[in-house]
C-alpha atoms as a PDB file:
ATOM      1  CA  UNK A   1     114.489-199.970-133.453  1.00  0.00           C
ATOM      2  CA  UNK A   2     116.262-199.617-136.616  1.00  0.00           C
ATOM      3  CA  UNK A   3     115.229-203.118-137.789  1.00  0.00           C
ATOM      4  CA  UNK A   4     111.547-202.278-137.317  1.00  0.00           C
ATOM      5  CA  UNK A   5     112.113-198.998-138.901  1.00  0.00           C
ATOM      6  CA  UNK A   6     113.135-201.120-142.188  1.00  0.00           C
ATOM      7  CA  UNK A   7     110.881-203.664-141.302  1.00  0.00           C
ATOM      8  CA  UNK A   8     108.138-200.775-142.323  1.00  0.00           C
ATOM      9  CA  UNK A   9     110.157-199.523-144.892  1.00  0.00           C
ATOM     10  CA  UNK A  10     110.008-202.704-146.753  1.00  0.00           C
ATOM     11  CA  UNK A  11     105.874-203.855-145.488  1.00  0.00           C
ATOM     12  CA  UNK A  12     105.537-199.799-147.150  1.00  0.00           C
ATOM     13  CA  UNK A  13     107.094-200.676-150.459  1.00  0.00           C
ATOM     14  CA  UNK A  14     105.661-204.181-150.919  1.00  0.00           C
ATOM     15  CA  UNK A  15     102.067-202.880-150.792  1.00  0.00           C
ATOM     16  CA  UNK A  16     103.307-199.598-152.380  1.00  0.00           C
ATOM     17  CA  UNK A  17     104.897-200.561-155.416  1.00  0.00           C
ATOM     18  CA  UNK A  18     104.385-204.109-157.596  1.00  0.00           C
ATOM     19  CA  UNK A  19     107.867-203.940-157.771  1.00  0.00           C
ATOM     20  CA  UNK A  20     109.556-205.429-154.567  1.00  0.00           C
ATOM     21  CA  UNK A  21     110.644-208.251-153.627  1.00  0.00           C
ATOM     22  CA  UNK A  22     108.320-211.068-152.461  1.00  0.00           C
ATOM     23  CA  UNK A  23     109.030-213.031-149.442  1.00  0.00           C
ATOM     24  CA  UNK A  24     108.862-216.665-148.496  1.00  0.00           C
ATOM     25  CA  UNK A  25     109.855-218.232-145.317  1.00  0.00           C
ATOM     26  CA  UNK A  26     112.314-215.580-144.011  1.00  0.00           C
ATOM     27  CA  UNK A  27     111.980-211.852-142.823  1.00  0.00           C
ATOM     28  CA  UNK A  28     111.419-209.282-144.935  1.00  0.00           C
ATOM     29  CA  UNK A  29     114.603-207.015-143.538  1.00  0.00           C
ATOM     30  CA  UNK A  30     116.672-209.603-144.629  1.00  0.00           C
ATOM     31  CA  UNK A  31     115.968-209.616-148.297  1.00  0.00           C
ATOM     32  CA  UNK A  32     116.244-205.740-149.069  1.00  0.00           C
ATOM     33  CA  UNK A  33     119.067-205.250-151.245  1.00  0.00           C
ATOM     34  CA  UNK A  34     120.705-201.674-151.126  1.00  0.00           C
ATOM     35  CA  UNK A  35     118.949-201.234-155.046  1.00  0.00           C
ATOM     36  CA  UNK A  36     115.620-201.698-152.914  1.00  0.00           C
ATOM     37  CA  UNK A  37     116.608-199.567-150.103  1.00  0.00           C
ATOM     38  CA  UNK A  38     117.168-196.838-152.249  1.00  0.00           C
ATOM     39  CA  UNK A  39     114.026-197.447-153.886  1.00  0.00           C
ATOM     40  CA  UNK A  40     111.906-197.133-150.810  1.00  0.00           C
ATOM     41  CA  UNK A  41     113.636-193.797-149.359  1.00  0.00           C
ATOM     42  CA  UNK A  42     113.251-192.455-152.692  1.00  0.00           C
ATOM     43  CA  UNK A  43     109.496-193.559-152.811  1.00  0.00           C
ATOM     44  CA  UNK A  44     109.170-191.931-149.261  1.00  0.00           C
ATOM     45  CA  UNK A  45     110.634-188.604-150.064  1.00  0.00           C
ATOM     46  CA  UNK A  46     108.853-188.515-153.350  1.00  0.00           C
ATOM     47  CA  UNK A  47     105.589-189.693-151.417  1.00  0.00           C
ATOM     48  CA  UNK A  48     106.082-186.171-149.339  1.00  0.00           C
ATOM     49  CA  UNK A  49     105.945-184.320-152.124  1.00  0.00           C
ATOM     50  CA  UNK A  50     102.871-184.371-154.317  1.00  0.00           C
ATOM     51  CA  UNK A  51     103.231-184.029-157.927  1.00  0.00           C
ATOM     52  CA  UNK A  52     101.626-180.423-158.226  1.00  0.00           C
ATOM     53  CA  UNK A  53     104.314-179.173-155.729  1.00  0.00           C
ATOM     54  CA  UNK A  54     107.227-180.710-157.747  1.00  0.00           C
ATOM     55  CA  UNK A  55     105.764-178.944-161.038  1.00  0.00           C
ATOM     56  CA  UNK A  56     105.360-175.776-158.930  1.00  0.00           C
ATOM     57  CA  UNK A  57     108.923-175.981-157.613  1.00  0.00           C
ATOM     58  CA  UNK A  58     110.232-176.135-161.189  1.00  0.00           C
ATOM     59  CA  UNK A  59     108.193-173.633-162.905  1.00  0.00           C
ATOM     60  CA  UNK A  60     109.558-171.028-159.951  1.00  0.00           C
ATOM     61  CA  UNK A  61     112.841-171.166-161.620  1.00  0.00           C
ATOM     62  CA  UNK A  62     113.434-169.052-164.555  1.00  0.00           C
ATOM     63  CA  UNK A  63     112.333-171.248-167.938  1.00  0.00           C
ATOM     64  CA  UNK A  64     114.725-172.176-170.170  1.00  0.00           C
ATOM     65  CA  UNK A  65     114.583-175.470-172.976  1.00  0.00           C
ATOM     66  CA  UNK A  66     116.172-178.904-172.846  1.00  0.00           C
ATOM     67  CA  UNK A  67     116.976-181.477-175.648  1.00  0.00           C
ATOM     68  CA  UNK A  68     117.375-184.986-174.521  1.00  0.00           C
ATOM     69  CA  UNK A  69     119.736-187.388-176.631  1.00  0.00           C
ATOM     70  CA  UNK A  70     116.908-189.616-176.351  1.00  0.00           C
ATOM     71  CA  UNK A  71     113.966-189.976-173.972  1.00  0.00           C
ATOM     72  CA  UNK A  72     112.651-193.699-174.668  1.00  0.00           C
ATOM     73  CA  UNK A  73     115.215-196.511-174.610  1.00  0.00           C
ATOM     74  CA  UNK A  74     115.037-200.656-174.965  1.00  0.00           C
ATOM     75  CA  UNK A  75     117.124-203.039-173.051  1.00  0.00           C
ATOM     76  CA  UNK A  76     116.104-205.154-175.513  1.00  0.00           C
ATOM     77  CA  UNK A  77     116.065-208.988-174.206  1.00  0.00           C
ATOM     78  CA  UNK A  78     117.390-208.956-170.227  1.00  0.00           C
ATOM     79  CA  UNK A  79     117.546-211.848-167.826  1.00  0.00           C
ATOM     80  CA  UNK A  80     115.111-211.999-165.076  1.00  0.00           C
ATOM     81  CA  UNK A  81     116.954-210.641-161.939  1.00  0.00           C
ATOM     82  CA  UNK A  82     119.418-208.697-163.860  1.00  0.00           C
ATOM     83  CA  UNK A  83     119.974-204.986-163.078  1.00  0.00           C
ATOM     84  CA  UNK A  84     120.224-202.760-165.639  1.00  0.00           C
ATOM     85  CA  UNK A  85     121.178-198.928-166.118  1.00  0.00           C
ATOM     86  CA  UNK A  86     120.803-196.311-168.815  1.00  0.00           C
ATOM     87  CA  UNK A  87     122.001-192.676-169.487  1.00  0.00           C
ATOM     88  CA  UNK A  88     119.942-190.092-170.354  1.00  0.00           C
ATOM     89  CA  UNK A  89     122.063-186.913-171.973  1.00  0.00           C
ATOM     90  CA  UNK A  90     120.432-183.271-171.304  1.00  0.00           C
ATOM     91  CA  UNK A  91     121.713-180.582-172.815  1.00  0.00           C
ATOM     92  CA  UNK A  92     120.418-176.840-171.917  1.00  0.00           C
ATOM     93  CA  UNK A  93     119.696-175.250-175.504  1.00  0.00           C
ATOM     94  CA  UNK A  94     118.417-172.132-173.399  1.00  0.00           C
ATOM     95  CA  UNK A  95     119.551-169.086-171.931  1.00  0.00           C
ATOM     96  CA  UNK A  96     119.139-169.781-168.351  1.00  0.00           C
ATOM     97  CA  UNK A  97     120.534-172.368-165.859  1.00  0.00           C
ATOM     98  CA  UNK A  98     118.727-175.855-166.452  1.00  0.00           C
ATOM     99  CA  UNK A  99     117.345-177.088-163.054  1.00  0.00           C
ATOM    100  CA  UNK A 100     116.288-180.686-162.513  1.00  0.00           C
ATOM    101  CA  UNK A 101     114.690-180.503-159.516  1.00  0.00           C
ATOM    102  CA  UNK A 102     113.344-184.347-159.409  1.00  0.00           C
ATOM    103  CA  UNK A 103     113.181-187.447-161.396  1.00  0.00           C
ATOM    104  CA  UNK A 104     109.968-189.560-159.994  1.00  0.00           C
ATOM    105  CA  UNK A 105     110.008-193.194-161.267  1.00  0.00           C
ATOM    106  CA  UNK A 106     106.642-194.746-162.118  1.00  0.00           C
ATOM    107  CA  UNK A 107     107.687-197.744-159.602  1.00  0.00           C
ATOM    108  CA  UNK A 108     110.040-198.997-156.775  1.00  0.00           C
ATOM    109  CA  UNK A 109     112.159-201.107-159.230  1.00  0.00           C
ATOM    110  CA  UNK A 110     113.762-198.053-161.399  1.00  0.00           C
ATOM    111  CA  UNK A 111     116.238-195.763-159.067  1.00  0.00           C
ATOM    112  CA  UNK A 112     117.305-192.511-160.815  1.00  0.00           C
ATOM    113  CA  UNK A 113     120.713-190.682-160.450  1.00  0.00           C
ATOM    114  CA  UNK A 114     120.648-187.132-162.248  1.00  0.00           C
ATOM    115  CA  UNK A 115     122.766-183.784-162.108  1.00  0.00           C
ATOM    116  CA  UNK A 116     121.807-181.702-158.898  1.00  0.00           C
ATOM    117  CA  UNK A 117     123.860-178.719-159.894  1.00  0.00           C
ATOM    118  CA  UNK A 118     122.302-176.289-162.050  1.00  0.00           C
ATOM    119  CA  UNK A 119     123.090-176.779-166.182  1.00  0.00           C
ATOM    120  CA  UNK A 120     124.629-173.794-167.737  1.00  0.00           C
ATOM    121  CA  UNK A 121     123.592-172.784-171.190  1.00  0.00           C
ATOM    122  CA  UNK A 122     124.966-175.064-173.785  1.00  0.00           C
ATOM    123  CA  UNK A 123     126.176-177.340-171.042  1.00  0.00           C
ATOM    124  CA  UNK A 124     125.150-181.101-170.579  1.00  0.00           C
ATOM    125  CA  UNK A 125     123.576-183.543-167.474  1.00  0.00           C
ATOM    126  CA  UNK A 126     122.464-186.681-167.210  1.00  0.00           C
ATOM    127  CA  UNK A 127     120.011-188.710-165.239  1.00  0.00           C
ATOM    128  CA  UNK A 128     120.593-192.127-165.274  1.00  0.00           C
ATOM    129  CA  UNK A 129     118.270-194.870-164.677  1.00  0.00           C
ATOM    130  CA  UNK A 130     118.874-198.031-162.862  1.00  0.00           C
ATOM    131  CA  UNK A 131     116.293-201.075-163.262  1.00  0.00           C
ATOM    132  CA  UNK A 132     115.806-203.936-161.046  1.00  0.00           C
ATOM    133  CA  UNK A 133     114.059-206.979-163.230  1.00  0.00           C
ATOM    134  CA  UNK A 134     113.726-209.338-160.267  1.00  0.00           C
ATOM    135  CA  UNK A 135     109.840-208.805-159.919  1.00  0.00           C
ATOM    136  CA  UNK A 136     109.258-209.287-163.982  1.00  0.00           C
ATOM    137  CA  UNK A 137     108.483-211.883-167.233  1.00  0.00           C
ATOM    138  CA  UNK A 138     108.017-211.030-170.316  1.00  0.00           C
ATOM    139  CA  UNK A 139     107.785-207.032-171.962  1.00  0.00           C
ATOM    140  CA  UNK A 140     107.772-204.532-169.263  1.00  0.00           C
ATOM    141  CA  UNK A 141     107.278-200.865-170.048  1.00  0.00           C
ATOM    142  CA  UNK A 142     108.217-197.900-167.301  1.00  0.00           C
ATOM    143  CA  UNK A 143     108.907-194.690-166.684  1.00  0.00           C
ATOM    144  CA  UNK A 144     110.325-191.721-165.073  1.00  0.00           C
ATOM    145  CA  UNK A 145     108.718-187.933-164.976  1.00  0.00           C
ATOM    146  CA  UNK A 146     111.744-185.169-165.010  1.00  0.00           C
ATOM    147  CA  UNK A 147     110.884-181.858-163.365  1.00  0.00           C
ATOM    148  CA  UNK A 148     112.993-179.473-164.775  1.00  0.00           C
ATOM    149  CA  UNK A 149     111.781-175.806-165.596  1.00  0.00           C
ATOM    150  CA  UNK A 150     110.970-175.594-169.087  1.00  0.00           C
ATOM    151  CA  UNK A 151     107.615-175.119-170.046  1.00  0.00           C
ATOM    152  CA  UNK A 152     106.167-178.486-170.615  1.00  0.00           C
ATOM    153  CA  UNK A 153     107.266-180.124-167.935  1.00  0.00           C
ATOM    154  CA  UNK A 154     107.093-182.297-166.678  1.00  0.00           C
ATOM    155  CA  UNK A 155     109.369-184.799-168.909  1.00  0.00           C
ATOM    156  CA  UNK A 156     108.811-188.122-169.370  1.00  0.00           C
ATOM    157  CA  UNK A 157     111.163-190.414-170.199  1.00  0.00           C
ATOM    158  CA  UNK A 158     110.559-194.270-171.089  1.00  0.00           C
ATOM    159  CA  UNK A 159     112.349-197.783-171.225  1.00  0.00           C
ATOM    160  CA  UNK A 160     111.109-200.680-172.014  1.00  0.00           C
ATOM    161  CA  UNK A 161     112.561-204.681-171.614  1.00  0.00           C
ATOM    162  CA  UNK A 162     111.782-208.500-172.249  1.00  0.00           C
ATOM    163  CA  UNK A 163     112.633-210.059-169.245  1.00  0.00           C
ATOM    164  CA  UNK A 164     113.724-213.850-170.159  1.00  0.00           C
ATOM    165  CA  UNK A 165     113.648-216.843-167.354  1.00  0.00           C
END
């Protein structure tokens, strides 16, 4: 049972996302790495809860601001199949406890990691972004929407690669 239950997990994210792996000559199961995995239970959960709902859920929570250390970034020139990360800094600049309540990815092959506990006033968090360049040539260009509650959210943040042969 549980190998069917990934078995759809992995049919759901190769027709959902651009991103996964492609198969040939073996079963899918077998070639989800625990990057993927993550990917698809992410996708799932985020797939349960429509944008509008995830913008609701953070403008519930008292508004406060955010500055970012940066919110685009370049890898620069990566080689295909390579896995990347990059860190994000947030730093609460208001006067109420900075809530990220979600970091949606734009695809399958960019997991995020991000501070769950509320960020105090002055205080920083991070959200970290982890890229999978199996699937990819050439310039790529993704992102990831933060939901935090500040007024224009939500967030976007940006990377960008070349993936090299």
């Amino acid at each position: 049972m549980k190998s069917i239950k990934l078995l759809s997990l992995a049919i759901f994210c190769n027709i959902a996302f651009s991103c996964t792996k492609k198969v040939e000559g073996s079963p899918i199961a077998d070639n989800i790495d625990s990057t993927q995995a993550t990917a698809v239970t992410n996708a799932l959960a985020q797939e349960e809860q429509p944008e509008d709902e995830l913008l609701k859920e953070a403008k519930e929570k008292p508004l406060t601001t955010v500055a970012f250390s940066e919110t685009d970034h370049n890898f620069g020139e990566i080689k295909k199949g390579e896995k990347v990360e990059h860190v994000f800094e947030v730093t609460n600049t208001g006067k109420n406890p900075l809530i990220i309540s979600n970091v949606k990815p734009g695809c399958g092959c960019t997991v995020p990691d991000y501070t769950k506990e509320p960020i105090l006033p002055g205080k920083k968090g991070k959200i970290t972004l982890h890229f999978d360049s199996t699937n990819f040539d050439g310039a790529v260009n993704k992102i990831a929407d933060v939901y935090v509650n500040v007024e224009k959210a939500p967030v976007r943040l940006t990377f960008s690669a070349n993936i090299l042969p």
